[in-house]
Protein backbone atom coordinates (compact mmCIF):
# COMPACT_ATOMS: atom_id res chain seq x y z
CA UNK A 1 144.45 231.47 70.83
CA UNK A 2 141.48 232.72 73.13
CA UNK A 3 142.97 231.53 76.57
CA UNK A 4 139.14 231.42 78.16
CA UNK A 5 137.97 229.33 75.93
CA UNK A 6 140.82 226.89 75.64
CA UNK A 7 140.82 226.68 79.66
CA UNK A 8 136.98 226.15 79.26
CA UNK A 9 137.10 223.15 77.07
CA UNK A 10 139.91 221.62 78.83
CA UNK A 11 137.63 221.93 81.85
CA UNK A 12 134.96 219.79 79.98
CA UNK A 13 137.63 217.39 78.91
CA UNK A 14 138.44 216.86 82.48
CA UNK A 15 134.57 216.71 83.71
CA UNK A 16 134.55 214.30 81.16
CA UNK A 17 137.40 211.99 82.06
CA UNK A 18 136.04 212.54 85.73
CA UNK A 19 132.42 211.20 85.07
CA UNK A 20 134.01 208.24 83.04
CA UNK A 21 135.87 206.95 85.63
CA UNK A 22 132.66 207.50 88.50
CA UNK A 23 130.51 206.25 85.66
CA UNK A 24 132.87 202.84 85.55
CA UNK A 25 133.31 201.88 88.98
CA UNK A 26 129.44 202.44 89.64
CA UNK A 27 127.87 201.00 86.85
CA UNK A 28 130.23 197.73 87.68
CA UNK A 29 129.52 197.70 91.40
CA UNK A 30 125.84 199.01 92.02
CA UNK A 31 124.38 199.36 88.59
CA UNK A 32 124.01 203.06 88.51
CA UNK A 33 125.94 206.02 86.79
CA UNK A 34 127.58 209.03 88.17
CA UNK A 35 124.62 211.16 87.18
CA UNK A 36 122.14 208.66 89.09
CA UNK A 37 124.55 208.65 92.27
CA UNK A 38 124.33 212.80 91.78
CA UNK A 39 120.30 212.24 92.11
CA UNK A 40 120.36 210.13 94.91
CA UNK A 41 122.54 212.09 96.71
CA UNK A 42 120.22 215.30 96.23
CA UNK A 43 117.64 213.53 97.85
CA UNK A 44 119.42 211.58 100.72
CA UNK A 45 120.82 215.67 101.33
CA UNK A 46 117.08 216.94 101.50
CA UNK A 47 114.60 217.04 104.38
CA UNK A 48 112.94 213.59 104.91
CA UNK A 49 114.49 212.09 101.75
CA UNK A 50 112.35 213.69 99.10
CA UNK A 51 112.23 217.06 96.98
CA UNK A 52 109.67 218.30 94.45
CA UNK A 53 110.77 217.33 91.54
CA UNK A 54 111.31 221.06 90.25
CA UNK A 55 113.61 221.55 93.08
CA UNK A 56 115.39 218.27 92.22
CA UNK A 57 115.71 219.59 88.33
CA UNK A 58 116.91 223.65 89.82
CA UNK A 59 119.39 221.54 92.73
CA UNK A 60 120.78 219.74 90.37
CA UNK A 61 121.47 222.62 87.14
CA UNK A 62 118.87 220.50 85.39
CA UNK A 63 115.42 220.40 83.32
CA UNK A 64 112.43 219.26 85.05
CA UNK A 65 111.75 217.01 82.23
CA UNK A 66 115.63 215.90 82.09
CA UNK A 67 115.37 214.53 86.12
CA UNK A 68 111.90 212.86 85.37
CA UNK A 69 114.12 211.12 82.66
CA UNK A 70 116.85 210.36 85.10
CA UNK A 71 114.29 209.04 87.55
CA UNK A 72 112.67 206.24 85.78
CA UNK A 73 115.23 204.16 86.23
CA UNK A 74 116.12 204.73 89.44
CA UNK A 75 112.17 204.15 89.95
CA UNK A 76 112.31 200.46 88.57
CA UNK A 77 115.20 199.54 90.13
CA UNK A 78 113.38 200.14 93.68
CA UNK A 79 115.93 203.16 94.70
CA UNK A 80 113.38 206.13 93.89
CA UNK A 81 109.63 206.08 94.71
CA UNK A 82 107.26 208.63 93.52
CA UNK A 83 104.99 210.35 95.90
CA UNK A 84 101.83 212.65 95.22
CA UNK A 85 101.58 216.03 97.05
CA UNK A 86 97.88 215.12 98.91
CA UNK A 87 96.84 218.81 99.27
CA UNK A 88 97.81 219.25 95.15
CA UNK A 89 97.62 216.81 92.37
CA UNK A 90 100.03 218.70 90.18
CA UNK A 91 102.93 218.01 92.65
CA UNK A 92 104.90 215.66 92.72
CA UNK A 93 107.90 214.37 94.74
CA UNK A 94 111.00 212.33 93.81
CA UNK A 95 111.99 210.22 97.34
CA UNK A 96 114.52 207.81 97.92
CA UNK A 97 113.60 204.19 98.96
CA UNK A 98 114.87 202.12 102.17
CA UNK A 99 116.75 200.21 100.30
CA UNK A 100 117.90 203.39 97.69
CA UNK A 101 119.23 205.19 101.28
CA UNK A 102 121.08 201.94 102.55
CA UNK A 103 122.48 201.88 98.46
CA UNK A 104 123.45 205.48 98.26
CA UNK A 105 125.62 204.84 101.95
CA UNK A 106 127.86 201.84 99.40
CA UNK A 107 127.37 204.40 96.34
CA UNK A 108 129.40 206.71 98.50
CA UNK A 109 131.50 204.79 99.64
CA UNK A 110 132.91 203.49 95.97
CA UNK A 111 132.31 207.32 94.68
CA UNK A 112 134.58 208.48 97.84
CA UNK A 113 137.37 205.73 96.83
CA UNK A 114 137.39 207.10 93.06
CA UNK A 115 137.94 210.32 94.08
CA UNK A 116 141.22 209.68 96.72
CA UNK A 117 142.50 207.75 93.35
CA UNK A 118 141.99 210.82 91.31
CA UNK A 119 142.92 213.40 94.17
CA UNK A 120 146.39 211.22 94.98
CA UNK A 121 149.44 212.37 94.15
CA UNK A 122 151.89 215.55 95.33
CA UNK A 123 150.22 218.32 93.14
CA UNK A 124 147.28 217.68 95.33
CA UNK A 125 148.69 216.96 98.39
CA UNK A 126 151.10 220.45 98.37
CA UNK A 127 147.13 222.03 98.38
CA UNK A 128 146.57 221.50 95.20
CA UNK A 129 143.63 220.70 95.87
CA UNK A 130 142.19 223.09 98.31
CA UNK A 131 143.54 225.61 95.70
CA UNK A 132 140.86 223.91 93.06
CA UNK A 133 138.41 224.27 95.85
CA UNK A 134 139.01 227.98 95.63
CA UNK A 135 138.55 227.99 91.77
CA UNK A 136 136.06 226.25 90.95
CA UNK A 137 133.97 228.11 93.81
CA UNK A 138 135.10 231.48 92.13
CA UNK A 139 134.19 229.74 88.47
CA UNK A 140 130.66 229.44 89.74
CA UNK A 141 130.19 232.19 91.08
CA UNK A 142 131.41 233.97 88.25
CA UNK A 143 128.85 231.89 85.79
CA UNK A 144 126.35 232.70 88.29
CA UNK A 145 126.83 236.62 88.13
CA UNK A 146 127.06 235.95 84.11
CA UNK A 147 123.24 234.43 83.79
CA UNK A 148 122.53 237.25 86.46
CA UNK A 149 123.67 239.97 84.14
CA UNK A 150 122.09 237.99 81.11
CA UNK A 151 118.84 238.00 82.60
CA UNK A 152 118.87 241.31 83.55
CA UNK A 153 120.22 242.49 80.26
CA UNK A 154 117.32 240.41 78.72
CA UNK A 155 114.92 241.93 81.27
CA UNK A 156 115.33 245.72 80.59
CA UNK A 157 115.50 245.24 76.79
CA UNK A 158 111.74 243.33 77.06
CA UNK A 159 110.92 246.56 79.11
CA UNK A 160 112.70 248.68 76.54
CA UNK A 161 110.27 247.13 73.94
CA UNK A 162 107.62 246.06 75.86
């Protein structure tokens, strides 16, 4: 048994339970997923309520065709508006609606209540908690340094051949 990778797919399993239980309570209360709460948020985070939509896609560990997906929706429903960069037509921004900033404040607010019923119980209360802080901030930092040293391994066998 490869500890690594059982500990990584039990990590999915959880991220999976996780998003099913966001994905529940939001759906049934505001109509959105956990993945379209994750969007809004981005943008209710970022200066004046909008991002390019390339920043959106690199913020969020996505394609930029994947969050141009993700916004559509979020565009009909009135949450999302699209705006054109006026000094270049190939820009564009993703920005979040009056009524998708008073939304994402009740999003937020059910999201927030989800988690204290996951986070509950004396595991997490003895610091469990603060100890998966630590983790998972050492877990992406380590996945970070791993693309790092893929890219650069990548990099200097293109100049190797190149």
């Amino acid at each position: 048994m490869n500890e690594a990778l059982e500990t990584s797919l039990r990590l999915v399993r959880a991220q999976a339970a996780l998003v099913k239980r966001f994905d529940a309570r939001l759906s049934g209360l505001h109509g959105v997923s956990f993945a379209d709460l994750a969007v809004l948020r981005c943008l209710g985070q970022a200066e004046g309520g909008r991002m390019r939509r390339v920043d959106l896609a690199q913020a969020l560990g996505l394609s930029a065709s994947g969050v141009t997906r993700g916004l559509i929706p979020l565009e009909r429903i009135g949450l999302v508006v699209r705006e054109p960069d006026p000094r270049d037509a190939r820009v564009a921004y993703a920005a979040l609606t009056p009524t998708g900033r008073e939304r994402l404040d009740e999003m937020e607010r059910t999201a927030a209540e989800v988690a204290e019923s996951v986070f509950t119980g004396e595991v997490w209360e003895d610091g469990g908690l603060a100890t998966l802080v630590d983790l998972l901030d050492a877990l992406e930092g380590s996945a970070g340094a791993g693309a790092a040293r893929s890219r650069k391994r990548t990099e200097s066998t293109a100049d190797r051949h190149g």
